[in-house]
Structures are given as structure tokens and as C-alpha cells.
Protein backbone atom coordinates (compact mmCIF):
# COMPACT_ATOMS: atom_id res chain seq x y z
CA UNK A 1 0.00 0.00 0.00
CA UNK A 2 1.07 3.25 -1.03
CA UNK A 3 1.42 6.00 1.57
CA UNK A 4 1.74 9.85 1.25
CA UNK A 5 2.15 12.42 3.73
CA UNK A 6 1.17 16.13 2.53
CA UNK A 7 2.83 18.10 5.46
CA UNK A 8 2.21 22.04 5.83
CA UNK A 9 0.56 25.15 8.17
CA UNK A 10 -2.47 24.90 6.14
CA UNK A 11 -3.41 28.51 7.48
CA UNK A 12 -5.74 28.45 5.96
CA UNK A 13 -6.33 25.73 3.86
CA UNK A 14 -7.09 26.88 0.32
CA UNK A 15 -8.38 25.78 -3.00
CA UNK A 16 -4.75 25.37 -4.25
CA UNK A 17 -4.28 22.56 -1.37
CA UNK A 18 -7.49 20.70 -1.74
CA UNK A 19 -6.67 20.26 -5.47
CA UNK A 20 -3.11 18.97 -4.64
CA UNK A 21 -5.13 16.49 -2.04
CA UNK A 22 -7.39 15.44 -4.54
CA UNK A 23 -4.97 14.74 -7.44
CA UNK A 24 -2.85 12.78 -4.39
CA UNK A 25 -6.33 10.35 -3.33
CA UNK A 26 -5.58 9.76 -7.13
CA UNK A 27 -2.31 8.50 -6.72
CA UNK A 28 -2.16 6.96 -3.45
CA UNK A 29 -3.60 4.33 -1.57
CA UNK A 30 -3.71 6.56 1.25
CA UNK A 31 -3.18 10.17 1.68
CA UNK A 32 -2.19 11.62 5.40
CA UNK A 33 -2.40 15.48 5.31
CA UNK A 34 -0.44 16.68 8.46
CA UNK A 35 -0.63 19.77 9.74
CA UNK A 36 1.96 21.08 11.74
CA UNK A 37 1.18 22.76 15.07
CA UNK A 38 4.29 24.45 15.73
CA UNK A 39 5.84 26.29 12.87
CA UNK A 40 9.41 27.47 13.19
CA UNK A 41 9.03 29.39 10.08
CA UNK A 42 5.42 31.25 10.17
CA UNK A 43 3.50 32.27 12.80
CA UNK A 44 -0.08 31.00 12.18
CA UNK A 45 -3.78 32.92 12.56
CA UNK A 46 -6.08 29.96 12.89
CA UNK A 47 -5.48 27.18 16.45
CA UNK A 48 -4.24 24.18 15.30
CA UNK A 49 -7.56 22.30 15.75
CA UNK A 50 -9.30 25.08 13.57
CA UNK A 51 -7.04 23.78 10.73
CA UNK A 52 -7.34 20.46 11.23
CA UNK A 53 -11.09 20.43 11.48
CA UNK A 54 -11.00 22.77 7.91
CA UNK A 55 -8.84 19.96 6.21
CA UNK A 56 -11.08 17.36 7.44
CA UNK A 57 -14.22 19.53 5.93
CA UNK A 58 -12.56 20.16 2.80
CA UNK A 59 -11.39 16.52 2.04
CA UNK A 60 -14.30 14.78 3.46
CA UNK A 61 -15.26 13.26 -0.14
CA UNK A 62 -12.15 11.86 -0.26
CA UNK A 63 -12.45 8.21 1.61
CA UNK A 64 -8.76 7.70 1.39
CA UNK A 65 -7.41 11.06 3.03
CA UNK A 66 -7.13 11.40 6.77
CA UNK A 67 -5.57 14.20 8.54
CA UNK A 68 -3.48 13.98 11.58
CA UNK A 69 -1.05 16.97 13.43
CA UNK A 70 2.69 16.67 13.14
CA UNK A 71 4.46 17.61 16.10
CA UNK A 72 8.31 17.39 15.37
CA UNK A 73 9.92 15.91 12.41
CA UNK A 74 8.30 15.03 9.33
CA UNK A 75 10.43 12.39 9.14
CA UNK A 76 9.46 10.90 12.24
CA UNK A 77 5.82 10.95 10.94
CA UNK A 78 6.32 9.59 7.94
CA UNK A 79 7.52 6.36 9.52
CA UNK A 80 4.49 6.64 12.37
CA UNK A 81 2.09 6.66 9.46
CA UNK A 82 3.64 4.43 6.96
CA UNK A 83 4.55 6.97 4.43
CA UNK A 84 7.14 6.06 1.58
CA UNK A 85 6.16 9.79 0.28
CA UNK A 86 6.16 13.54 0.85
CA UNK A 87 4.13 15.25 -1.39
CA UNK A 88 5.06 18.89 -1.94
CA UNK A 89 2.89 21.20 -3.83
CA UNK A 90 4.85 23.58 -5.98
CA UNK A 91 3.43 27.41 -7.09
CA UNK A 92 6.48 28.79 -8.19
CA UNK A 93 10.36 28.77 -8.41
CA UNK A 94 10.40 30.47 -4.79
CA UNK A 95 8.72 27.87 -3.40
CA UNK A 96 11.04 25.18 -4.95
CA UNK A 97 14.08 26.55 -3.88
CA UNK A 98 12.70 26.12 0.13
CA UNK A 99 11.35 22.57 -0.30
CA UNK A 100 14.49 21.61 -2.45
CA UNK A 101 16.41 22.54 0.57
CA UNK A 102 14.25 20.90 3.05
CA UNK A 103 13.93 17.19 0.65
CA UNK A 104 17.78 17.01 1.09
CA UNK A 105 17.39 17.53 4.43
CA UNK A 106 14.75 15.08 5.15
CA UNK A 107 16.94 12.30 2.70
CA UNK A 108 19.79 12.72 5.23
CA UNK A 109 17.64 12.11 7.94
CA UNK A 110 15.65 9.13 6.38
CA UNK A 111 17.25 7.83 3.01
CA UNK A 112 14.41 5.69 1.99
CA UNK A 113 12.09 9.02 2.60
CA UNK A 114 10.75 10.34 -1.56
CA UNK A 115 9.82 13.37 -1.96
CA UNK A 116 7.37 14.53 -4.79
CA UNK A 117 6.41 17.64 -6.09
CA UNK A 118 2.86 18.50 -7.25
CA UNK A 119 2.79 21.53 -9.95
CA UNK A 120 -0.22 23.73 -8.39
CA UNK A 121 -2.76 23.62 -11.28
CA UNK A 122 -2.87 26.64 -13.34
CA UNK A 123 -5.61 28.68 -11.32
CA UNK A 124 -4.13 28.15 -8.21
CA UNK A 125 -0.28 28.62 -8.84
CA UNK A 126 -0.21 32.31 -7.32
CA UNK A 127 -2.97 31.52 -4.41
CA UNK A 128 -1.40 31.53 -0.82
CA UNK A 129 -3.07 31.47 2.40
CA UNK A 130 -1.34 34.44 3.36
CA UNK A 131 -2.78 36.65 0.25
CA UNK A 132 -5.63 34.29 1.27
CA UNK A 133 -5.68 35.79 4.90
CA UNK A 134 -5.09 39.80 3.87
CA UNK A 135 -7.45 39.45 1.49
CA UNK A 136 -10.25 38.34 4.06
CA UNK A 137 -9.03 40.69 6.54
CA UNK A 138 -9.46 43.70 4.53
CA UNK A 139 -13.15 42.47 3.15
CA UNK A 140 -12.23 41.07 0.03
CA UNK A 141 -13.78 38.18 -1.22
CA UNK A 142 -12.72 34.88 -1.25
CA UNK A 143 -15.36 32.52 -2.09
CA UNK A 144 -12.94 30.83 -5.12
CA UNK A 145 -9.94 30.69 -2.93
CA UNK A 146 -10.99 29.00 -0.12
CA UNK A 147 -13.56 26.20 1.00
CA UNK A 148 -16.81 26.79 2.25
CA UNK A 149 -15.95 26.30 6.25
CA UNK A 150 -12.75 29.30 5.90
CA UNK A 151 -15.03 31.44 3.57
CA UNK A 152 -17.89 30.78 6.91
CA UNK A 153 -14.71 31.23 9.25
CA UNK A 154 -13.43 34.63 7.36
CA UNK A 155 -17.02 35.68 7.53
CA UNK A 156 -17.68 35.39 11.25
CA UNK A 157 -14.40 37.05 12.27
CA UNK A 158 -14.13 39.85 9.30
CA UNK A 159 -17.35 39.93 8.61
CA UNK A 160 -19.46 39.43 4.72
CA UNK A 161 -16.83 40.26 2.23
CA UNK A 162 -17.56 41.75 -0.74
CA UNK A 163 -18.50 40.16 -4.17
């Protein structure tokens, strides 16, 4: 059985991730979206179970996806969960050059540790949750960026954004 782990903030989860989770249930037996609850690099706006419990909305069609929170290595994860694969979704050459750094990383730590890298699809390669995120704040819309529960989530703490 093939397993891959999709690791990230997911603050908020957006369109752009759900699509690399779907083409992933594609590919995989089983798809483990992690979402990391202490972030070295960002600091986050949404609690950790907030995330979580938008990940789980947004991929509940998906019978093969489950989502779990990574505390600590990835690496260490992967091997909890049975993952042969990191999946990595790619918007631009930015974002390669990070994740290029951290696959070497990771292959030091755990050889027998893939990573793979998802090209975002064409209408979500410059969507981020932090354009996501400024966007809401400043009552923008964001109905095609974002699932249903963050567009609900935006709404409640921003208020109804504009169409």
C-alpha cells in the first residue's frame, strides 16, 4: 500500500491545497495530510484544531485522506504513518528553492524518505493562504480561494466580504 504524507501550516487551507489532495487520493492508496502545530518558520492565525477540522471539511469526499497533526519531524511521521512519500505542492520557483532545501534535508535524515512535487494547477499557482488571509481581513472576497468552512470562518471574524 502506497502512503503519502502532505505536510504544511495549512493557514488556511485553500483551494490550491485541496486540489493537490485530490490529485494525491488519485495517486495513493492513502493520503495523510499533516498539519503542523508548531511552525518554526510562520506564525499562524487559525489554532491548530481550527485547521485540522478545515482539512477534514474540505477533504471529506475523499475516503482515502485522513488528517493527523505533526508535532516534530516530518520524518518521524512519515515512519508513524507508513509513508514512503512527501508530497510537496509547488506554485512557483520560490517555493522550490525552500522545499528543495528541506527534501535534502529530510533524505539525510531518512534515506528511503521520496519526496514529490505536485505543480499547483494553473488557477491556483499564485494563491497563498497568506494573500488568502489579507485578502479576508481587509473584506475582500474569497469565495474561489478558499472552501466553504474558511469562507464561513473569514465571515464570522471579518465579517461578509464583498462580491
Amino acid at each position: 500500500m502506497k502512503v503519502a504524507l502532505l505536510p504544511g501550516t495549512y493557514d488556511p487551507v485553500t483551494a490550491g491545497h485541496v486540489d493537490v489532495i485530490t490529485r494525491c487520493s488519485t495517486i495513493f492508496d492513502e493520503v495523510v495530510v499533516a498539519v503542523v502545530d508548531d511552525s518554526f518558520r510562520k506564525s499562524v492565525l487559525f489554532r491548530c484544531a481550527d485547521r485540522v477540522y478545515f482539512v477534514e471539511e474540505s477533504a471529506r469526499h475523499l475516503p482515502n485522506v485522513r488528517v493527523v497533526v505533526m508535532r516534530g519531524l516530518v520524518v518521524k511521521l512519515a515512519r508513524e504513518v507508513g509513508a514512503s512519500v512527501l508530497v510537496k505542492g509547488l506554485r512557483a520557483f520560490a517555493d522550490f528553492e525552500y522545499e528543495f532545501q528541506m527534501a535534502q534535508l529530510n533524505r539525510k535524515l531518512d534515506p528511503d524518505l521520496e519526496t514529490m512535487y505536485l505543480m499547483a494547477s494553473p488557477e491556483h499557482v499564485f494563491l497563498s493562504s497568506s494573500g488568502v488571509k489579507e485578502i479576508a481581513k481587509y473584506g475582500g472576497c474569497v469565495s474561489d480561494l478558499v472552501p466553504e468552512v474558511v469562507e464561513r470562518r473569514f465571515a464570522e471574524m471579518y465579517g461578509v466580504a464583498e462580491e
